[in-house]
Protein backbone atom coordinates (compact mmCIF):
# COMPACT_ATOMS: atom_id res chain seq x y z
CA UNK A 1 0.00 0.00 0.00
CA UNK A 2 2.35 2.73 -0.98
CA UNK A 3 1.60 6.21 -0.41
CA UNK A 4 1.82 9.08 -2.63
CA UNK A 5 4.28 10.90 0.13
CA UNK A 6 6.65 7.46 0.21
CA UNK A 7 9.31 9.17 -1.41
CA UNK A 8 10.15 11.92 0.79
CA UNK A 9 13.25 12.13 3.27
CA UNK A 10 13.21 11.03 7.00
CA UNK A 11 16.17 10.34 8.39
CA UNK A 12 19.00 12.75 6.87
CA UNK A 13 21.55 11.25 8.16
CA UNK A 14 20.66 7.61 7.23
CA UNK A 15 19.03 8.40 4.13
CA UNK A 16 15.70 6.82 5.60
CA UNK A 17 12.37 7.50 3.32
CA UNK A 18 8.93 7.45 4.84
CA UNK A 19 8.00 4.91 2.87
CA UNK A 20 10.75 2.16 3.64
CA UNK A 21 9.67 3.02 7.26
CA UNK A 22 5.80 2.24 6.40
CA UNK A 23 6.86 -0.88 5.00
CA UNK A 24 8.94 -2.29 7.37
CA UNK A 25 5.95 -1.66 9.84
CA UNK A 26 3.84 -3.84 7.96
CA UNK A 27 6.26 -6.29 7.30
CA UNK A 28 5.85 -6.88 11.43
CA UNK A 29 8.64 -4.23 12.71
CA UNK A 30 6.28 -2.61 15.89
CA UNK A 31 8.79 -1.07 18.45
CA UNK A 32 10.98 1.57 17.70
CA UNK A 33 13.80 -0.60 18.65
CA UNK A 34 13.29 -3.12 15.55
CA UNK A 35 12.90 0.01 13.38
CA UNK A 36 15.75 1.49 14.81
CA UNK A 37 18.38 -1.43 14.77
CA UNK A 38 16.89 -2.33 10.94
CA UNK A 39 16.71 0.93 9.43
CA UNK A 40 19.35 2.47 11.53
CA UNK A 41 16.95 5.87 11.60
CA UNK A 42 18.61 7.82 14.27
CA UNK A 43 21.67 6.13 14.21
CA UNK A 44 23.19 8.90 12.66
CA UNK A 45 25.28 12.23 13.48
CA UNK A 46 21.84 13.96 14.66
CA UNK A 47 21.37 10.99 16.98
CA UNK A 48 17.47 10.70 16.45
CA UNK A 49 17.39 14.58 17.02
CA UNK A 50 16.02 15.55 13.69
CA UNK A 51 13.86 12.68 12.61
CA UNK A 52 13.26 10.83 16.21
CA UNK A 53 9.65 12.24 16.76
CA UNK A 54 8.62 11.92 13.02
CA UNK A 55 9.68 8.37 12.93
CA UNK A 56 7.85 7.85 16.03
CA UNK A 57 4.83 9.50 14.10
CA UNK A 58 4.80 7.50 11.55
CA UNK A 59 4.80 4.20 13.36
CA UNK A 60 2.25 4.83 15.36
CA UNK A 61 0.09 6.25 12.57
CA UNK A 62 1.00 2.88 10.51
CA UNK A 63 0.05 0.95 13.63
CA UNK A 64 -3.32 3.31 14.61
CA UNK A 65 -1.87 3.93 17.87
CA UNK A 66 -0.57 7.29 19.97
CA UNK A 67 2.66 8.00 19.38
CA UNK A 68 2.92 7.86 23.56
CA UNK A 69 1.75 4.45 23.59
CA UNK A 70 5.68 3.63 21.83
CA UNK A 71 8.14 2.95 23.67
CA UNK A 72 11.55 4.74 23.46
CA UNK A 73 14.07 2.97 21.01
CA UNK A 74 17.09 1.98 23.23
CA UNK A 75 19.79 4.77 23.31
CA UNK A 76 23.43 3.59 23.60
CA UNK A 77 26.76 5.87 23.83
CA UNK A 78 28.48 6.37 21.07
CA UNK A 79 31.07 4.22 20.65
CA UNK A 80 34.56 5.53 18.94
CA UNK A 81 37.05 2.85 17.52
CA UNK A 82 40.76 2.23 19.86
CA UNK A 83 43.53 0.54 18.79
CA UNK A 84 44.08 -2.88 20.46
CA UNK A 85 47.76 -1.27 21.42
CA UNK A 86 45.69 0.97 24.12
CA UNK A 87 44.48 -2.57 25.61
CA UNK A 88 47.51 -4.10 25.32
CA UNK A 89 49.01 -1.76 27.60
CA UNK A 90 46.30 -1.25 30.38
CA UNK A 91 46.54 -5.07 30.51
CA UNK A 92 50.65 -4.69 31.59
CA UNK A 93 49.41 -1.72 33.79
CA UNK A 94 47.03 -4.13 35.72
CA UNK A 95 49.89 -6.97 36.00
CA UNK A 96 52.68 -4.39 37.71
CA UNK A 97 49.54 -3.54 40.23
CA UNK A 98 49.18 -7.26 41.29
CA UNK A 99 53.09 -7.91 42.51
């Protein structure tokens, strides 16, 4: 059931369109979480920030629900790459500690 608005832009950051998120709502994605971790909508720089509450709109319009009745997707830090060097060495740290 596509909709004539399917096209346009949700997620910036991820390149998300409304319509991939109305699909994946009727393909049986119903928490925020599953559209979150599949779509990655919010996952980018903004963090959710620009297109958080209109994702949240459209899932709970494709689902005839409030958008209050959703619960929150589940928010992690951002995580940064480190070289395994910067383990190796807190590992030798910890051994001097234990003599």
């Amino acid at each position: 059931m596509p909709g004539p608005d399917d096209d346009v832009l949700i997620c910036r950051c991820e390149e998300i369109t409304k319509g991939e998120i109305r699909r994946d709502v009727h393909d049986g994605m119903w928490t925020m979480t599953e559209i979150r971790r599949y779509l990655r909508t919010g996952m980018g720089l903004c963090q959710g920030q620009t297109c958080g509450k209109l994702v949240k709109g459209i899932v709970a319009r494709e689902l005839g629900i409030s958008p209050a009745e959703l619960e929150p997707a589940t928010s992690r830090v951002p995580m940064r790459p480190i070289e395994m060097c910067v383990f190796a060495n807190e590992e030798k740290e910890g051994m001097g500690d234990e003599k």
